[in-house]
N, C-alpha and C. Protein backbone atom coordinates (compact mmCIF):
# COMPACT_ATOMS: atom_id res chain seq x y z
N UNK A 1 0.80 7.50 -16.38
CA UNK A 1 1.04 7.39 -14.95
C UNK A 1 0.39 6.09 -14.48
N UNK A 2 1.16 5.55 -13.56
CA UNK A 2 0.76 4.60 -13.02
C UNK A 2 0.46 4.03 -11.63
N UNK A 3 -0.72 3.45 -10.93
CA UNK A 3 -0.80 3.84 -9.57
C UNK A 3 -0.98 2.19 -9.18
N UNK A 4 -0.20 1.89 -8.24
CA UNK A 4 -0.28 0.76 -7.30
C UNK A 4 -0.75 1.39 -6.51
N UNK A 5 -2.10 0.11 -5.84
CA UNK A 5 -3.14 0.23 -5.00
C UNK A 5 -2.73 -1.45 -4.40
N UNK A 6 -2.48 -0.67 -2.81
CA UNK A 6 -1.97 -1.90 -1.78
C UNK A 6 -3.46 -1.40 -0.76
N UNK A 7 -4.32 -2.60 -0.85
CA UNK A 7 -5.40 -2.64 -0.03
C UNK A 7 -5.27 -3.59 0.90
N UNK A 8 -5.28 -2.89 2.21
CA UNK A 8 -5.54 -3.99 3.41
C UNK A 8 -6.96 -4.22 4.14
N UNK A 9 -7.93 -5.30 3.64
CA UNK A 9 -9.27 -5.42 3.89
C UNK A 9 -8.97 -5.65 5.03
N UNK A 10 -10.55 -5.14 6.08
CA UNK A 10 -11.03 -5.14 7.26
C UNK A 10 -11.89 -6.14 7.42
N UNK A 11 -11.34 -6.98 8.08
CA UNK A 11 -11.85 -8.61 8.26
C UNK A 11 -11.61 -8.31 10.08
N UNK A 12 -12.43 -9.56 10.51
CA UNK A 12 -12.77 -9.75 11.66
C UNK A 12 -11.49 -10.43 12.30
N UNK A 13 -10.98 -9.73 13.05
CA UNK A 13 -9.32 -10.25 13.96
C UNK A 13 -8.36 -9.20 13.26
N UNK A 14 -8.65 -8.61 12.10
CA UNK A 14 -7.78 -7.91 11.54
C UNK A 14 -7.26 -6.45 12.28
N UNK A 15 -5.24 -7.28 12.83
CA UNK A 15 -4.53 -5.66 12.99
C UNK A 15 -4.10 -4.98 12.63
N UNK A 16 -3.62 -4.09 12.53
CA UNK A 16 -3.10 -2.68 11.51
C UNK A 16 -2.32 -1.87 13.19
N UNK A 17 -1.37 -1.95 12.53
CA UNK A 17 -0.17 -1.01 13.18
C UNK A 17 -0.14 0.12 12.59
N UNK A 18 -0.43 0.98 12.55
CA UNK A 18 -0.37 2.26 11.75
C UNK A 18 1.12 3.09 11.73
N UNK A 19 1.28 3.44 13.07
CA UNK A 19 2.53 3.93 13.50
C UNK A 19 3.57 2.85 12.71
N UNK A 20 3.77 1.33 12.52
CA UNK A 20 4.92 1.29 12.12
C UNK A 20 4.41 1.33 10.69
N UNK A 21 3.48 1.18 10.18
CA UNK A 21 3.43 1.11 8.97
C UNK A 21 3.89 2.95 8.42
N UNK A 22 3.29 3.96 9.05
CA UNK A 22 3.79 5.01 8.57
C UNK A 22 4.91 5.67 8.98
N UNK A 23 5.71 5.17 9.97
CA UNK A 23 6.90 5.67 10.62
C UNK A 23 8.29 4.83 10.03
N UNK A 24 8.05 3.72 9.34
CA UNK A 24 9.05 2.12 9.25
C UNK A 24 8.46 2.10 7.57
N UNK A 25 7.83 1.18 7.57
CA UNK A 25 7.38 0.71 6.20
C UNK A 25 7.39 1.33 5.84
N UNK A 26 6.30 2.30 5.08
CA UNK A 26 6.63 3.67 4.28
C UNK A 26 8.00 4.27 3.95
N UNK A 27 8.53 4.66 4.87
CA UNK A 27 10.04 4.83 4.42
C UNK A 27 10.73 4.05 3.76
N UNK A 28 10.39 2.44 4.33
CA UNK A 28 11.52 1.53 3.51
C UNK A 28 11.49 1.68 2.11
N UNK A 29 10.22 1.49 2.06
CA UNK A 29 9.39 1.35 0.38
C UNK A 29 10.00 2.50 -0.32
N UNK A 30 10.07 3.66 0.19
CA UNK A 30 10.45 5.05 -0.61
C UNK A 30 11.70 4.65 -0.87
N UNK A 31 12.71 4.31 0.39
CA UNK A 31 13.72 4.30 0.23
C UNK A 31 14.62 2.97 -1.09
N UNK A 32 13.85 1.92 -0.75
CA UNK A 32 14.34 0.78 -1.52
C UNK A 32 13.89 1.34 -3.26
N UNK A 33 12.55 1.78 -3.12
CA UNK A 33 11.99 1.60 -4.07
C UNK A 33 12.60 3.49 -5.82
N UNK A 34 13.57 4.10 -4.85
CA UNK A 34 14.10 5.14 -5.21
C UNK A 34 13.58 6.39 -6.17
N UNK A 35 14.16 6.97 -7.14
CA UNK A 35 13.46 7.62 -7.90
C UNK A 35 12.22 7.24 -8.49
N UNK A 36 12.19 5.99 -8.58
CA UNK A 36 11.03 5.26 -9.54
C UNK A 36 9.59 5.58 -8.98
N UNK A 37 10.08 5.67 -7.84
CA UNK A 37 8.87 5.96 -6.97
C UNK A 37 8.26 7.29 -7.10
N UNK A 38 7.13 7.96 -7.55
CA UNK A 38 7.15 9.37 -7.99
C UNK A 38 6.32 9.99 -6.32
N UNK A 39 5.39 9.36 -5.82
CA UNK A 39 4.41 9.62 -4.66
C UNK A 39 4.24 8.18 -3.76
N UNK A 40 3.69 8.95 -2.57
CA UNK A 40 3.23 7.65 -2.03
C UNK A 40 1.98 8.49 -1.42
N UNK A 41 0.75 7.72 -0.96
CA UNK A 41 -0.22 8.39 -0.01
C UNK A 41 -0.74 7.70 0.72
N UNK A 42 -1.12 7.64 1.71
CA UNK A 42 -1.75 6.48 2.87
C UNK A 42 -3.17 6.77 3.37
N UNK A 43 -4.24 5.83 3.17
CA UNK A 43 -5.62 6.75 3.33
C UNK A 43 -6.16 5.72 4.48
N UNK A 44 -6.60 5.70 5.40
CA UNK A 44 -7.14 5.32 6.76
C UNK A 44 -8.21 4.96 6.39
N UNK A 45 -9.03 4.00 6.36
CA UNK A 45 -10.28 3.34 6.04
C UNK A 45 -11.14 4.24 7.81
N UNK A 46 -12.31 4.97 7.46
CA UNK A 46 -13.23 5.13 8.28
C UNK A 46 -14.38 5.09 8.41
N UNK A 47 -15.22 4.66 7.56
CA UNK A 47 -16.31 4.47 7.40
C UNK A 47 -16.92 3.33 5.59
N UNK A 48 -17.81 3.03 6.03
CA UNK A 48 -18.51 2.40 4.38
C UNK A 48 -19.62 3.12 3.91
N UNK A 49 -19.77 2.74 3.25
CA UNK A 49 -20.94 3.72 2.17
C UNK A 49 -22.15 3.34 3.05
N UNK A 50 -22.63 2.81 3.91
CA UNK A 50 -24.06 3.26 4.85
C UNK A 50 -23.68 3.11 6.12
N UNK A 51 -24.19 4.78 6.48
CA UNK A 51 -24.42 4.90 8.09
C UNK A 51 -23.62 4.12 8.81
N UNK A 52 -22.86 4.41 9.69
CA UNK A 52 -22.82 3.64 10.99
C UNK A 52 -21.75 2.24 10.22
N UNK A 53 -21.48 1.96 8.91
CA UNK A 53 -20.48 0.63 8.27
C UNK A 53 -19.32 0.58 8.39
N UNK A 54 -18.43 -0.21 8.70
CA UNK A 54 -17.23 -0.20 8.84
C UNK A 54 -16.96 -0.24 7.79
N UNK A 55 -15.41 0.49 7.40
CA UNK A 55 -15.06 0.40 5.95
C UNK A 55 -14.67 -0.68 5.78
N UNK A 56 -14.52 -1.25 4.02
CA UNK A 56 -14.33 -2.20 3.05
C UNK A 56 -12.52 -2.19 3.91
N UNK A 57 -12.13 -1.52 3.36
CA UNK A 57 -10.26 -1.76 4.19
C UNK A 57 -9.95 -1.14 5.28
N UNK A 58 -8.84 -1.36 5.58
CA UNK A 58 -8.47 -0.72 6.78
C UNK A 58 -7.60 0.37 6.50
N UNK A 59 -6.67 0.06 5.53
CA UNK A 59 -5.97 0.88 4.91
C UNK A 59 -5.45 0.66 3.32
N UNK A 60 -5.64 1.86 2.65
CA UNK A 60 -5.08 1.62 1.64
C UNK A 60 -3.77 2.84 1.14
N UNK A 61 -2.63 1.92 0.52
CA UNK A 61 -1.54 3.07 -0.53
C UNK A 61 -2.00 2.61 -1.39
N UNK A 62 -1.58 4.26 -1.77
CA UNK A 62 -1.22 4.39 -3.40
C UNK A 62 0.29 4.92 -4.06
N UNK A 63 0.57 4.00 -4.84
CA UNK A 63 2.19 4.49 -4.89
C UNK A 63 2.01 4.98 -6.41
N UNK A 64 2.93 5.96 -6.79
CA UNK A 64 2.72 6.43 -8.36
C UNK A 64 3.96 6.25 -8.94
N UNK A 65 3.95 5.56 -10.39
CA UNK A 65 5.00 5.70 -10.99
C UNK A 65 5.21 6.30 -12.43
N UNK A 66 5.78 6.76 -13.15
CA UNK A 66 5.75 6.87 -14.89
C UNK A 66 5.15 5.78 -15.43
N UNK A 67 5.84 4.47 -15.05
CA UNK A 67 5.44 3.35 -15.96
C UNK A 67 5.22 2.08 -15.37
N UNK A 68 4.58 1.01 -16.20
CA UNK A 68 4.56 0.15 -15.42
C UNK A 68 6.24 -0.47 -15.95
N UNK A 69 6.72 -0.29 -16.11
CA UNK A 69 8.20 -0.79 -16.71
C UNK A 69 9.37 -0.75 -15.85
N UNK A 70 8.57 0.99 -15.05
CA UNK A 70 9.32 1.85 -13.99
C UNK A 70 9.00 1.01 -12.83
N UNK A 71 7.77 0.47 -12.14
CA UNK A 71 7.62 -0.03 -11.09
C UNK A 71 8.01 -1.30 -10.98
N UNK A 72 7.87 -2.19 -12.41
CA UNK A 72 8.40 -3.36 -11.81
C UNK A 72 9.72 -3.22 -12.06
N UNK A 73 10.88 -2.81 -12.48
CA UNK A 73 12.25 -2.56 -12.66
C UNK A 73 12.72 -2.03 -10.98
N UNK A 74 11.85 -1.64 -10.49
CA UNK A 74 11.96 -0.76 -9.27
C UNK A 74 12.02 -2.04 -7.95
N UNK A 75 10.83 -2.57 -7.88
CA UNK A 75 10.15 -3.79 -7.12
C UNK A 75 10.79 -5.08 -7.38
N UNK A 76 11.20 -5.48 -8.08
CA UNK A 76 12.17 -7.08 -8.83
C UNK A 76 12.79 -7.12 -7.60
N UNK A 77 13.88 -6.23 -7.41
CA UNK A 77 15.20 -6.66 -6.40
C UNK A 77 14.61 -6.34 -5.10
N UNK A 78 13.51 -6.04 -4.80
CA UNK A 78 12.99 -5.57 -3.09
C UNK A 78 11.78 -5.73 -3.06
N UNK A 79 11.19 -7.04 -3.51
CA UNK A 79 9.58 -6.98 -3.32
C UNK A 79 10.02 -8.34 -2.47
N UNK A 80 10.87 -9.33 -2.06
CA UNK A 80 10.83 -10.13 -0.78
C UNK A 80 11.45 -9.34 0.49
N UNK A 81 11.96 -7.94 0.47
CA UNK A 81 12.08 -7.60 2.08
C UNK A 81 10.95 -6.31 1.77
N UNK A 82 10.43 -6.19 1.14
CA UNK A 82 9.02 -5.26 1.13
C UNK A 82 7.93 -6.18 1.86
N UNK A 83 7.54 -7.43 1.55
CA UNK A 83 7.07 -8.50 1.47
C UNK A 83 6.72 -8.78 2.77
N UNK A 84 8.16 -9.22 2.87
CA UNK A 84 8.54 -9.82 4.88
C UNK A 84 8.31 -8.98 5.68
N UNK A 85 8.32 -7.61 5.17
CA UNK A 85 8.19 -6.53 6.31
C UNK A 85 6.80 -6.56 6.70
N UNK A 86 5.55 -6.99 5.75
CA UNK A 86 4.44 -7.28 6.06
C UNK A 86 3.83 -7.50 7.55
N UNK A 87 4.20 -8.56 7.98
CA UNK A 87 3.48 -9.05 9.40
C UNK A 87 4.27 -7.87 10.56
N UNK A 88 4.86 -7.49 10.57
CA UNK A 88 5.81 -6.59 11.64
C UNK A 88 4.98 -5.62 11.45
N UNK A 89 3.40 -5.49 10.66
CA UNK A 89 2.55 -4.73 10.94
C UNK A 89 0.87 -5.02 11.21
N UNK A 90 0.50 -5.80 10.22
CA UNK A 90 -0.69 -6.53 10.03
C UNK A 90 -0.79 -8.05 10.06
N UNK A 91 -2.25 -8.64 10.39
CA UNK A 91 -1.97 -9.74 10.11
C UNK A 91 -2.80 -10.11 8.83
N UNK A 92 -3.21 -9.06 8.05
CA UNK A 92 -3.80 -8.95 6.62
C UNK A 92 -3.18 -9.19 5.44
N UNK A 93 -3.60 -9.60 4.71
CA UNK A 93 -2.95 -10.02 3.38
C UNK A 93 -3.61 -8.56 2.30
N UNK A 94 -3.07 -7.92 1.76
CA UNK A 94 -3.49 -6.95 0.75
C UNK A 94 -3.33 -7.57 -0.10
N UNK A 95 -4.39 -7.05 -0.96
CA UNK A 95 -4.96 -6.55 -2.44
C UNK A 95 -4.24 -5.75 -2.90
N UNK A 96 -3.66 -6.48 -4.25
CA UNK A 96 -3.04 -5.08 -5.10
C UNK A 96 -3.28 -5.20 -6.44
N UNK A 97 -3.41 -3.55 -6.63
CA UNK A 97 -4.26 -3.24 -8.38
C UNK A 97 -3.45 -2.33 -8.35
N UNK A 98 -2.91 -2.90 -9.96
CA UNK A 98 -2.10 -1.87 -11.06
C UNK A 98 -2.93 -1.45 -12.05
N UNK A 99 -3.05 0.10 -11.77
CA UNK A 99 -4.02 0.80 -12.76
C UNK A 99 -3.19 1.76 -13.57
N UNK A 100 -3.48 1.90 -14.58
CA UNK A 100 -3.03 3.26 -15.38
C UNK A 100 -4.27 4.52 -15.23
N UNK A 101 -3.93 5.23 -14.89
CA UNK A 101 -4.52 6.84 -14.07
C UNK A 101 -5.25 6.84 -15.80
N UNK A 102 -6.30 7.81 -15.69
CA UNK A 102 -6.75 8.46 -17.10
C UNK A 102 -7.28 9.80 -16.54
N UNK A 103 -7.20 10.96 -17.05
CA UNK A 103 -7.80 12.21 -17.05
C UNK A 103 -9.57 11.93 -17.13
């Protein structure tokens, strides 16, 4: 299994649309991105590891696939209107880590 991790760090000026990102984006991604796509999950950055810290991101997905073979076969033909859809939410640049899951 394989998990793309789209991190949007919490920097100073940094916006986050939430609503379109989970009402718009999210969908597109499911939709463009089709069977290949096994999950998606969206986790709200609220706090940092001491007291009172703003979290490290603002938001992070995680998208799951079988393979990494599966995700980029998936992403090739729709990672420039995945891409562009970017600013029509944030003005953050994400971080992304391709991990393979382990028990």
């Amino acid at each position: 299994m394989i998990r793309v991790s789209v991190m949007y760090p919490n920097q100073q000026g940094t916006t986050f649309d939430m609503k379109y990102y989970r009402n718009r984006h999210i969908p597109m991604v499911r939709q463009l991105l089709g069977a290949a796509l096994d999950d998606v999950t969206v986790e709200e950055g609220i706090a940092g590891l001491e007291p009172g810290s703003a979290p490290p991101y603002l938001v992070v997905a995680h998208l799951l696939f079988d393979s990494l073979e599966a995700f980029q076969a998936s992403i090739a033909p729709h990672a420039q209107a995945i891409m562009s859809d970017i600013p029509k939410y944030t003005n953050a640049q994400p971080t992304i880590q391709i991990s393979e899951m382990k028990s």
